[in-house]
PDB file of N, CA and C in Angstrom:
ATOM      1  N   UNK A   1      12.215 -17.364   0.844  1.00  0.00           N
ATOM      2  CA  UNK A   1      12.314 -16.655  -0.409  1.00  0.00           C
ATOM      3  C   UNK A   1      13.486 -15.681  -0.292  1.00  0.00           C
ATOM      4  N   UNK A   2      14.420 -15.976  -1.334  1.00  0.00           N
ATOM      5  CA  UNK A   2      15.829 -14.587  -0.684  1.00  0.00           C
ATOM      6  C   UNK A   2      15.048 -13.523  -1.543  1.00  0.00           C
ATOM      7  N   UNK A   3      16.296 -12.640  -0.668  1.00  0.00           N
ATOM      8  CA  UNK A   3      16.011 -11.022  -0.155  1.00  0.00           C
ATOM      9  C   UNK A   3      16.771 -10.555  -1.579  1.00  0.00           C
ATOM     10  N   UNK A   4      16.204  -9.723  -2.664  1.00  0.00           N
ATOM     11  CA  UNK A   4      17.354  -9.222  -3.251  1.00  0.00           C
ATOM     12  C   UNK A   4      17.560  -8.115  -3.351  1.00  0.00           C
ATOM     13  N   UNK A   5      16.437  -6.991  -2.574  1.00  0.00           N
ATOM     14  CA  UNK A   5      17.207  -6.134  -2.096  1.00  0.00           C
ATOM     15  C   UNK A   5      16.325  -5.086  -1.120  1.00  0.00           C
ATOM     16  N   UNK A   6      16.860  -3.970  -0.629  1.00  0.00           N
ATOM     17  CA  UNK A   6      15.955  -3.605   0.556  1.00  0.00           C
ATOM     18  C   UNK A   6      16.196  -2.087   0.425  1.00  0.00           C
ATOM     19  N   UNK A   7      15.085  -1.300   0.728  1.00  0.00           N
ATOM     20  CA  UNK A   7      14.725   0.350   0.457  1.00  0.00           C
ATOM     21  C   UNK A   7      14.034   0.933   0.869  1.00  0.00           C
ATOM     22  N   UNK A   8      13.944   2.566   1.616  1.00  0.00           N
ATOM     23  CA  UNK A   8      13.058   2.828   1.998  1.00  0.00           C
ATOM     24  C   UNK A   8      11.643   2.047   2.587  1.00  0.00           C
ATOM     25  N   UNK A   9      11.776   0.709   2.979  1.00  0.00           N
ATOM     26  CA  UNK A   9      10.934   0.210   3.650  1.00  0.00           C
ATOM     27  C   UNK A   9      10.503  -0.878   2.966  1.00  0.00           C
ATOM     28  N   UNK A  10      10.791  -0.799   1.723  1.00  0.00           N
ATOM     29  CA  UNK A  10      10.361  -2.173   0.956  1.00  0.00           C
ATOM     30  C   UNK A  10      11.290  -3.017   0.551  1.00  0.00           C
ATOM     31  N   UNK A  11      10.960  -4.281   0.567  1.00  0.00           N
ATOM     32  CA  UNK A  11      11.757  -5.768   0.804  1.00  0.00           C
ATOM     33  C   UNK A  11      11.697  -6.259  -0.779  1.00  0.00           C
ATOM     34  N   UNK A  12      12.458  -6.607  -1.517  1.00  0.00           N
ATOM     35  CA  UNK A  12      11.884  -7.309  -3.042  1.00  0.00           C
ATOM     36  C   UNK A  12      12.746  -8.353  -2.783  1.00  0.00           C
ATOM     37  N   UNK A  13      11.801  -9.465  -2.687  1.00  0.00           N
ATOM     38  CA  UNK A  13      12.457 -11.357  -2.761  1.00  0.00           C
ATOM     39  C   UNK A  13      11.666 -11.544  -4.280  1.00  0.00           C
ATOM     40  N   UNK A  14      12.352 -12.684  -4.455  1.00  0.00           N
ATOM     41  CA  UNK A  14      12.003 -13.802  -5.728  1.00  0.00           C
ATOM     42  C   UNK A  14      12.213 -15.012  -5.144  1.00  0.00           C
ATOM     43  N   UNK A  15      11.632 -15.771  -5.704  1.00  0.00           N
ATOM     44  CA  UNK A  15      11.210 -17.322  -5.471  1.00  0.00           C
ATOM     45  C   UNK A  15      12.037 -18.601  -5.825  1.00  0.00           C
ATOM     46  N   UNK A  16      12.692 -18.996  -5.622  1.00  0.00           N
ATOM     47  CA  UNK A  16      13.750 -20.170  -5.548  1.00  0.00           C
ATOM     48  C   UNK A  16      12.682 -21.486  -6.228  1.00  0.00           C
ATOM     49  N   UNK A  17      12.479 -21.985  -7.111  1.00  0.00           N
ATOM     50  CA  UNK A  17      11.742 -23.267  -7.662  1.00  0.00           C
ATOM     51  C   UNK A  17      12.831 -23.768  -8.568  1.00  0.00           C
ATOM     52  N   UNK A  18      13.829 -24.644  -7.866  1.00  0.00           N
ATOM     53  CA  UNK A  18      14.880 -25.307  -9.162  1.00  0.00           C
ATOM     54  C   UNK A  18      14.010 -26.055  -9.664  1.00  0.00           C
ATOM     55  N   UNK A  19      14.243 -26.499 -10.845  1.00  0.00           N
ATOM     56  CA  UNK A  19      13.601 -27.572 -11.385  1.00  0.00           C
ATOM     57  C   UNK A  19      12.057 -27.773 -12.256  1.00  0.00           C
ATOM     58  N   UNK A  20      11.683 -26.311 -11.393  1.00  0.00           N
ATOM     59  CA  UNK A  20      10.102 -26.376 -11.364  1.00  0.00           C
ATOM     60  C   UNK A  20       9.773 -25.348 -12.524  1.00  0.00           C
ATOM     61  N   UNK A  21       9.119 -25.121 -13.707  1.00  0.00           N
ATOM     62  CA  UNK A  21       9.049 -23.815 -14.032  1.00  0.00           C
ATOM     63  C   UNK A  21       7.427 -23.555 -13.080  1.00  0.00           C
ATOM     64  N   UNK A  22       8.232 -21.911 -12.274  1.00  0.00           N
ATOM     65  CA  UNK A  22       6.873 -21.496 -11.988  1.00  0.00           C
ATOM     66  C   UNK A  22       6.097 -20.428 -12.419  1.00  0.00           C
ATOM     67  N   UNK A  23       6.570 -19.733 -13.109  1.00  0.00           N
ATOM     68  CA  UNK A  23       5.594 -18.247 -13.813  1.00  0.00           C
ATOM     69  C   UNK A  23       6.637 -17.957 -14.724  1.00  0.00           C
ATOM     70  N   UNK A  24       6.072 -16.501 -15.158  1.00  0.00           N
ATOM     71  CA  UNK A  24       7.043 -15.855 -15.934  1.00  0.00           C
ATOM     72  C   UNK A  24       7.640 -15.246 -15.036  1.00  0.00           C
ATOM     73  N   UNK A  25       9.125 -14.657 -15.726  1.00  0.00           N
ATOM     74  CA  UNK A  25       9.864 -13.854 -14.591  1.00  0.00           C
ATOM     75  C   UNK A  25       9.293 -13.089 -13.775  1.00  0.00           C
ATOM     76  N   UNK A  26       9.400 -13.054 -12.599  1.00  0.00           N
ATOM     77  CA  UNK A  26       8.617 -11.577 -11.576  1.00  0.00           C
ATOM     78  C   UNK A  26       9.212 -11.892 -10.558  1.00  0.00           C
ATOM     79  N   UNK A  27       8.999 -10.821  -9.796  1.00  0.00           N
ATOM     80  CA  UNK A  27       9.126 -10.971  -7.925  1.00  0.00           C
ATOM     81  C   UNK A  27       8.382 -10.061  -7.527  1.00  0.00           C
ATOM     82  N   UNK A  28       8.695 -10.181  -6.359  1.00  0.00           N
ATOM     83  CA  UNK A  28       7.651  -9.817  -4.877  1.00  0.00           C
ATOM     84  C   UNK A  28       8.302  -8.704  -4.196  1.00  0.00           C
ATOM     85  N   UNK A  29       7.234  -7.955  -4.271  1.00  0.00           N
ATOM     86  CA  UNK A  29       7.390  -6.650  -3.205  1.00  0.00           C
ATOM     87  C   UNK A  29       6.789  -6.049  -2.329  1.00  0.00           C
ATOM     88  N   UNK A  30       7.419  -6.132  -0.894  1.00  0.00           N
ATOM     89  CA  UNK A  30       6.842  -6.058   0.486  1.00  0.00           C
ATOM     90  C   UNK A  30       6.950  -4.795   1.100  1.00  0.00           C
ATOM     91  N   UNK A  31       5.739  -4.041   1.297  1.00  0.00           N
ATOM     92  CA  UNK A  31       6.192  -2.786   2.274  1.00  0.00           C
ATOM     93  C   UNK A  31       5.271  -2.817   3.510  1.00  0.00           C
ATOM     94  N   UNK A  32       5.291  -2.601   4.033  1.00  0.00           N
ATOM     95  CA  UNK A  32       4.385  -2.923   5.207  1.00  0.00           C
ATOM     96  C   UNK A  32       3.525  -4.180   5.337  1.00  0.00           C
ATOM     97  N   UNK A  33       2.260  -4.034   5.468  1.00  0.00           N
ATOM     98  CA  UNK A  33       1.144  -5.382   5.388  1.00  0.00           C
ATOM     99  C   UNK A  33       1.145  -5.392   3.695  1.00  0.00           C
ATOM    100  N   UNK A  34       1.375  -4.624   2.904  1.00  0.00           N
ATOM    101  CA  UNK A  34       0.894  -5.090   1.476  1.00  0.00           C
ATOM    102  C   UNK A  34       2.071  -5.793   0.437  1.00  0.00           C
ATOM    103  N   UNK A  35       1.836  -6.389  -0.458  1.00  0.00           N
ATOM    104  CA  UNK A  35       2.351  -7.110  -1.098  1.00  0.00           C
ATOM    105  C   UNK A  35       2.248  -7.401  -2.614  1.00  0.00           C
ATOM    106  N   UNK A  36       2.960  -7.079  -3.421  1.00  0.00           N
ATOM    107  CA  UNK A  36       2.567  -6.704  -5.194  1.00  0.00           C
ATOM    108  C   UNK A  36       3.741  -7.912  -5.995  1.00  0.00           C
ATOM    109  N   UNK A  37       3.149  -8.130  -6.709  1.00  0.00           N
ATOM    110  CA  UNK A  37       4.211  -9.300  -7.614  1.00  0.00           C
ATOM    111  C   UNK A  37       4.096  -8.304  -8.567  1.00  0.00           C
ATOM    112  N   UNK A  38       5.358  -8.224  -9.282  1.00  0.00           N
ATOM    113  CA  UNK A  38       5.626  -7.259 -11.028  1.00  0.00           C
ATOM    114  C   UNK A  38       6.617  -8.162 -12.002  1.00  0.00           C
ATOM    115  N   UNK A  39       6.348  -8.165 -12.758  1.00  0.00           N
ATOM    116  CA  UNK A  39       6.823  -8.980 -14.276  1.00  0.00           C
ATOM    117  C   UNK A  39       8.276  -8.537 -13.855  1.00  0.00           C
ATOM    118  N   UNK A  40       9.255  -8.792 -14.931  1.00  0.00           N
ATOM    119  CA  UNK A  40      10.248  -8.245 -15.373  1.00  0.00           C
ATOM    120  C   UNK A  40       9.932  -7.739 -16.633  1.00  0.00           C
ATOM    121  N   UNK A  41       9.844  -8.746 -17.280  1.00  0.00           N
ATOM    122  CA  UNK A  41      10.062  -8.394 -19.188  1.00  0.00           C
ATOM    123  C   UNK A  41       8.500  -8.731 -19.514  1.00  0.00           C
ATOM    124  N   UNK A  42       7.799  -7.286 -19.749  1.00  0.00           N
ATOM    125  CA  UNK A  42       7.840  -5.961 -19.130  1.00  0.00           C
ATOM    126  C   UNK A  42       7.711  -5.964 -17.815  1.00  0.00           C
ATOM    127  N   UNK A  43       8.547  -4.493 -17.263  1.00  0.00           N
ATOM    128  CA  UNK A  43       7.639  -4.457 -15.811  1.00  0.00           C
ATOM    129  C   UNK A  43       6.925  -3.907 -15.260  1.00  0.00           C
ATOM    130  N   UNK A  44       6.284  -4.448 -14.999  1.00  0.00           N
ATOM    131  CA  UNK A  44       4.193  -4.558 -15.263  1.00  0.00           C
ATOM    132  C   UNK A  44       3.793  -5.013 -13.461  1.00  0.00           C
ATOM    133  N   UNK A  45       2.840  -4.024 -12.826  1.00  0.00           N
ATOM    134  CA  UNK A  45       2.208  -4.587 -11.677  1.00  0.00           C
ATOM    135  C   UNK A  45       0.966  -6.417 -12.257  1.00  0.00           C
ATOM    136  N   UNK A  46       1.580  -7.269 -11.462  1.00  0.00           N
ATOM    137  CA  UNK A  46       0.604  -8.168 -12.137  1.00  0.00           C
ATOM    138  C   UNK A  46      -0.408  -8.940 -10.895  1.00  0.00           C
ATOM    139  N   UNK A  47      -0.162  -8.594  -9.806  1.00  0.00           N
ATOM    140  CA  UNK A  47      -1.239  -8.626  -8.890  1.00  0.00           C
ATOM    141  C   UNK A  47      -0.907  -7.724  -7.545  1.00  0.00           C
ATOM    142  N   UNK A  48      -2.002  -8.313  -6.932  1.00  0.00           N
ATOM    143  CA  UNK A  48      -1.565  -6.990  -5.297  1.00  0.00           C
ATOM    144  C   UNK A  48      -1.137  -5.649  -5.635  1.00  0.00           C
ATOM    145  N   UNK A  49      -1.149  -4.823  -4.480  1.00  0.00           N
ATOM    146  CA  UNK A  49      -0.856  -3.483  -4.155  1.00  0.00           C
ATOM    147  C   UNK A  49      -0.083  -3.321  -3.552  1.00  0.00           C
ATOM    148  N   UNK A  50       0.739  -1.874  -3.291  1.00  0.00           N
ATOM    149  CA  UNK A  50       1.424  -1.128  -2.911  1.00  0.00           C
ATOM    150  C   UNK A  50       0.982   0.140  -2.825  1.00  0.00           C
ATOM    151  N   UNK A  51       1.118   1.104  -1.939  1.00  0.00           N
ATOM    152  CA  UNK A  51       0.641   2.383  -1.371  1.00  0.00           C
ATOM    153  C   UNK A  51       1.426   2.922  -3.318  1.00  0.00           C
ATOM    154  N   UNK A  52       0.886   4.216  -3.623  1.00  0.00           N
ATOM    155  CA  UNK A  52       1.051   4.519  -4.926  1.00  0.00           C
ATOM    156  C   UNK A  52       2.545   4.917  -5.006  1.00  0.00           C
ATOM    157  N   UNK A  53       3.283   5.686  -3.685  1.00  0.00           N
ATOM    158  CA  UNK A  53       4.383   5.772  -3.879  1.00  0.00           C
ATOM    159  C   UNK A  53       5.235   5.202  -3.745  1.00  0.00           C
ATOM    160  N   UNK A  54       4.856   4.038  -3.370  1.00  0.00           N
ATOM    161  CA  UNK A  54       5.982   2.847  -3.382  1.00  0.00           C
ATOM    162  C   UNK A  54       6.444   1.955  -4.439  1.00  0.00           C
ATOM    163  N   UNK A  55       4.576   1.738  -5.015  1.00  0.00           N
ATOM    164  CA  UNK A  55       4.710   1.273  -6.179  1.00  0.00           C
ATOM    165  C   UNK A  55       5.564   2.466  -7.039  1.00  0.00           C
ATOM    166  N   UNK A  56       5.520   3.812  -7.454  1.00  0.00           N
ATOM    167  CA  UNK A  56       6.196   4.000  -8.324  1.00  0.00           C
ATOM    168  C   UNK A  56       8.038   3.878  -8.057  1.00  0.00           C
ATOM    169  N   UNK A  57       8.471   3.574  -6.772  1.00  0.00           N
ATOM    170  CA  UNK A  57       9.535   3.516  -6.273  1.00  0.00           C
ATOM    171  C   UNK A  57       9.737   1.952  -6.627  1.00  0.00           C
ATOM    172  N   UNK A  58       9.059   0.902  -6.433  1.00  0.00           N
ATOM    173  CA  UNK A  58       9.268  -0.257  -6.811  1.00  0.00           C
ATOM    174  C   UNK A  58       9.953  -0.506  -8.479  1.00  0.00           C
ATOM    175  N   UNK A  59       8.841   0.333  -8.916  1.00  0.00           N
ATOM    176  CA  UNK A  59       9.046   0.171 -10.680  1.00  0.00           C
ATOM    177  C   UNK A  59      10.092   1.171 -11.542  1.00  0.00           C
ATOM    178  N   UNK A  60      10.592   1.965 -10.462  1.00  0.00           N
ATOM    179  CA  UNK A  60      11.612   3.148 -11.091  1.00  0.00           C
ATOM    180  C   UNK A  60      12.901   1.832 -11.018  1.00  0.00           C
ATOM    181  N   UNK A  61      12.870   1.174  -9.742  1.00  0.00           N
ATOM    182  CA  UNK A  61      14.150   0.664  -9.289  1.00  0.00           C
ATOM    183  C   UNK A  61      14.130  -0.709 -10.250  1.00  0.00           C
ATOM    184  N   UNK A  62      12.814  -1.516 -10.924  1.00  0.00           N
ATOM    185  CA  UNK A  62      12.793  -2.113 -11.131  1.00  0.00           C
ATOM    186  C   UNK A  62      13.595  -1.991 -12.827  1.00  0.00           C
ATOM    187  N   UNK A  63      13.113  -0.902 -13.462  1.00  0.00           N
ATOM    188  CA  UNK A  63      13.710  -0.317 -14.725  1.00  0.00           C
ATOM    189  C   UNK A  63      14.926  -0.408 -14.281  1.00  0.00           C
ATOM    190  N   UNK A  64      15.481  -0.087 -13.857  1.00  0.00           N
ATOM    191  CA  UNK A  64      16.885   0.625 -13.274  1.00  0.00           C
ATOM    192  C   UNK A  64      18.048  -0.832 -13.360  1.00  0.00           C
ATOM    193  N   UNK A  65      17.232  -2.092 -12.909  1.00  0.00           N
ATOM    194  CA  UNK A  65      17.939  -2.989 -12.303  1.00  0.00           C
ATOM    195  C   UNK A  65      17.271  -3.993 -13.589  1.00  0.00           C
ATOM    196  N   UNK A  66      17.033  -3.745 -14.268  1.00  0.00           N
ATOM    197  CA  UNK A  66      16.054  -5.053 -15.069  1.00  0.00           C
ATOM    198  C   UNK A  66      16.669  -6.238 -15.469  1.00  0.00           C
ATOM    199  N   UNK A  67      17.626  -6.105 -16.471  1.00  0.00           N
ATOM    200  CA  UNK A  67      18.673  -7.257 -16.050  1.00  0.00           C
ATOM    201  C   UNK A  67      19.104  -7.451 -15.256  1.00  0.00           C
ATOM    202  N   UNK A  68      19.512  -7.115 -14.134  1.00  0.00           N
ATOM    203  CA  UNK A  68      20.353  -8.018 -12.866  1.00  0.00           C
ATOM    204  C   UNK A  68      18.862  -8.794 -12.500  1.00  0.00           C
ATOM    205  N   UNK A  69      17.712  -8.620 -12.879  1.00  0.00           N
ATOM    206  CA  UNK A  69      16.329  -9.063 -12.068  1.00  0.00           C
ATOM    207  C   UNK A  69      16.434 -10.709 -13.237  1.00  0.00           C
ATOM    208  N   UNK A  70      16.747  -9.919 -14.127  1.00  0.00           N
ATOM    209  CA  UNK A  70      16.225 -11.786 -15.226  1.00  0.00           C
ATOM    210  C   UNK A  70      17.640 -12.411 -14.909  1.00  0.00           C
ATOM    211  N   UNK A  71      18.612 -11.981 -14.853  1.00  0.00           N
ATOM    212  CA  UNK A  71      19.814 -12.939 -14.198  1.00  0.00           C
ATOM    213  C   UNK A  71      19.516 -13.517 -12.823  1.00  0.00           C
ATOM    214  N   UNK A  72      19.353 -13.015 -11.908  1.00  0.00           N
ATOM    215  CA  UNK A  72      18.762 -13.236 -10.969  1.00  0.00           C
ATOM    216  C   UNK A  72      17.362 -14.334 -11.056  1.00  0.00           C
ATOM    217  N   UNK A  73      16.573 -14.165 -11.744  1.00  0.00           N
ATOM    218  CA  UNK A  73      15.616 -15.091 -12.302  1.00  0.00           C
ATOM    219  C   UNK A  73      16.388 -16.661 -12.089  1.00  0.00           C
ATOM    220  N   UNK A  74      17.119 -16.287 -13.596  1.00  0.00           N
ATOM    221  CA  UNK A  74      17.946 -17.309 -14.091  1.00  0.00           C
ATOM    222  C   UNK A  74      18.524 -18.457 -12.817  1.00  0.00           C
ATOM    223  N   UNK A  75      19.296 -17.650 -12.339  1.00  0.00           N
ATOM    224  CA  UNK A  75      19.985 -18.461 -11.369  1.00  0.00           C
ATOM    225  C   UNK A  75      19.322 -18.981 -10.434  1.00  0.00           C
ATOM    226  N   UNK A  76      18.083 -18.495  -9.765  1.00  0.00           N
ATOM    227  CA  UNK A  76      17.268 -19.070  -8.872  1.00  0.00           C
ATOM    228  C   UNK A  76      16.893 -19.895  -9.521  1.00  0.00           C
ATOM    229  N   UNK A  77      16.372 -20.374 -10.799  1.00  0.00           N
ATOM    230  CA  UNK A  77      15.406 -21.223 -11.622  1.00  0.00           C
ATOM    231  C   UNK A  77      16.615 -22.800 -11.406  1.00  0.00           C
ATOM    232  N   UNK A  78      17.687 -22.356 -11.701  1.00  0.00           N
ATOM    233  CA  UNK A  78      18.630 -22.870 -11.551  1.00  0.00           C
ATOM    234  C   UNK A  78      19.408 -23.893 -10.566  1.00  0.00           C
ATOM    235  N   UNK A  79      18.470 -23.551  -9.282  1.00  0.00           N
ATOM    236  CA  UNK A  79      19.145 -24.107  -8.133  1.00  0.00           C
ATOM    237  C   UNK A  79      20.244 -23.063  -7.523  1.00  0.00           C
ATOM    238  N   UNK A  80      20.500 -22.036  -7.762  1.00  0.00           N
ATOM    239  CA  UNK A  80      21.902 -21.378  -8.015  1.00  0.00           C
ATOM    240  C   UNK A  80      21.245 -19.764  -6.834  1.00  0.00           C
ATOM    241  N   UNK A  81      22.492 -19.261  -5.972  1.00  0.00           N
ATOM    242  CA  UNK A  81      21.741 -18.448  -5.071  1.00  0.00           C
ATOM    243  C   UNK A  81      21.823 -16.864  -5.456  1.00  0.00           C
ATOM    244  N   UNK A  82      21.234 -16.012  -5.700  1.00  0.00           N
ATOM    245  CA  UNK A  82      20.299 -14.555  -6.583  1.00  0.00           C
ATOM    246  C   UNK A  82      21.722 -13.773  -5.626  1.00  0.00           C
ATOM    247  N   UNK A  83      22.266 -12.890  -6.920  1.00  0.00           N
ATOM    248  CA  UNK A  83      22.867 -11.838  -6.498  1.00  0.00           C
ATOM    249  C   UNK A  83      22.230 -10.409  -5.796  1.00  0.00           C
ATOM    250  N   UNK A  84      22.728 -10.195  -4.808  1.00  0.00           N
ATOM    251  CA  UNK A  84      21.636  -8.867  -4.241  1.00  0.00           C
ATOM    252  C   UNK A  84      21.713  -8.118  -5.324  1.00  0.00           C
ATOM    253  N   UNK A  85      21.330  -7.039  -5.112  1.00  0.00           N
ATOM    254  CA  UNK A  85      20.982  -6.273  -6.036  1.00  0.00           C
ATOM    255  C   UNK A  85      21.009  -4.263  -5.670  1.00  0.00           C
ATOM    256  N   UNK A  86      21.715  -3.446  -6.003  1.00  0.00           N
ATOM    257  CA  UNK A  86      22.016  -2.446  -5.645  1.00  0.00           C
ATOM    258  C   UNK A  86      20.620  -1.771  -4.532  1.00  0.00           C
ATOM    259  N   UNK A  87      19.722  -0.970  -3.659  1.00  0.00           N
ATOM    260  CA  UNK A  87      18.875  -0.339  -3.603  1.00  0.00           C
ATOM    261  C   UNK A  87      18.914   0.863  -4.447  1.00  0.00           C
ATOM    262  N   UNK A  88      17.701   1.492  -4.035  1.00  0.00           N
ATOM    263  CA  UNK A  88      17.335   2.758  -5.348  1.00  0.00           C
ATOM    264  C   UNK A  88      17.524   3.747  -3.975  1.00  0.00           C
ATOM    265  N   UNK A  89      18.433   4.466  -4.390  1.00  0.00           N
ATOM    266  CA  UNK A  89      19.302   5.771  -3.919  1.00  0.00           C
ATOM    267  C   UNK A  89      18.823   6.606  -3.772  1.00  0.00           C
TER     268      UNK A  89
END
């Protein structure tokens, strides 16, 4: 699953399925043992956890970056390989 970008301890990949539709837009966010998938359009926790301050660090950065996240979408859906993506500063 690529990496699209990395912060204070948490990892956010998205899912590579050319060809396949597999959900609505979202990705994955890793901080330690736990693990949270969040929408894009909106972005919305839509399963799993994150310690509370990570999650709100997940979803500040996620606002922040929201289009580069559905372009990024795009191109993975695509066959095509996900531009990183700035970290949250």
């Amino acid at each position: 699953m690529p990496e699209l970008s990395r912060f204070f301890g948490i990892i956010v990949r998205m899912y590579m399925e050319a060809g396949i539709q597999h959900h609505v837009p979202h990705f994955h966010a890793y901080y330690q043992n736990e693990v949270a998938v969040y929408g894009i359009n909106p972005i919305e926790l839509v399963s799993g956890n994150l310690p509370k301050r990570q999650q709100r660090m997940v979803e500040a950065w996620a606002e922040l970056h929201q289009s580069e996240l559905l372009e990024d979408w795009d191109r993975l859906q695509a066959g095509h390989t996900p531009q990183p993506i700035a970290p949250l500063a």
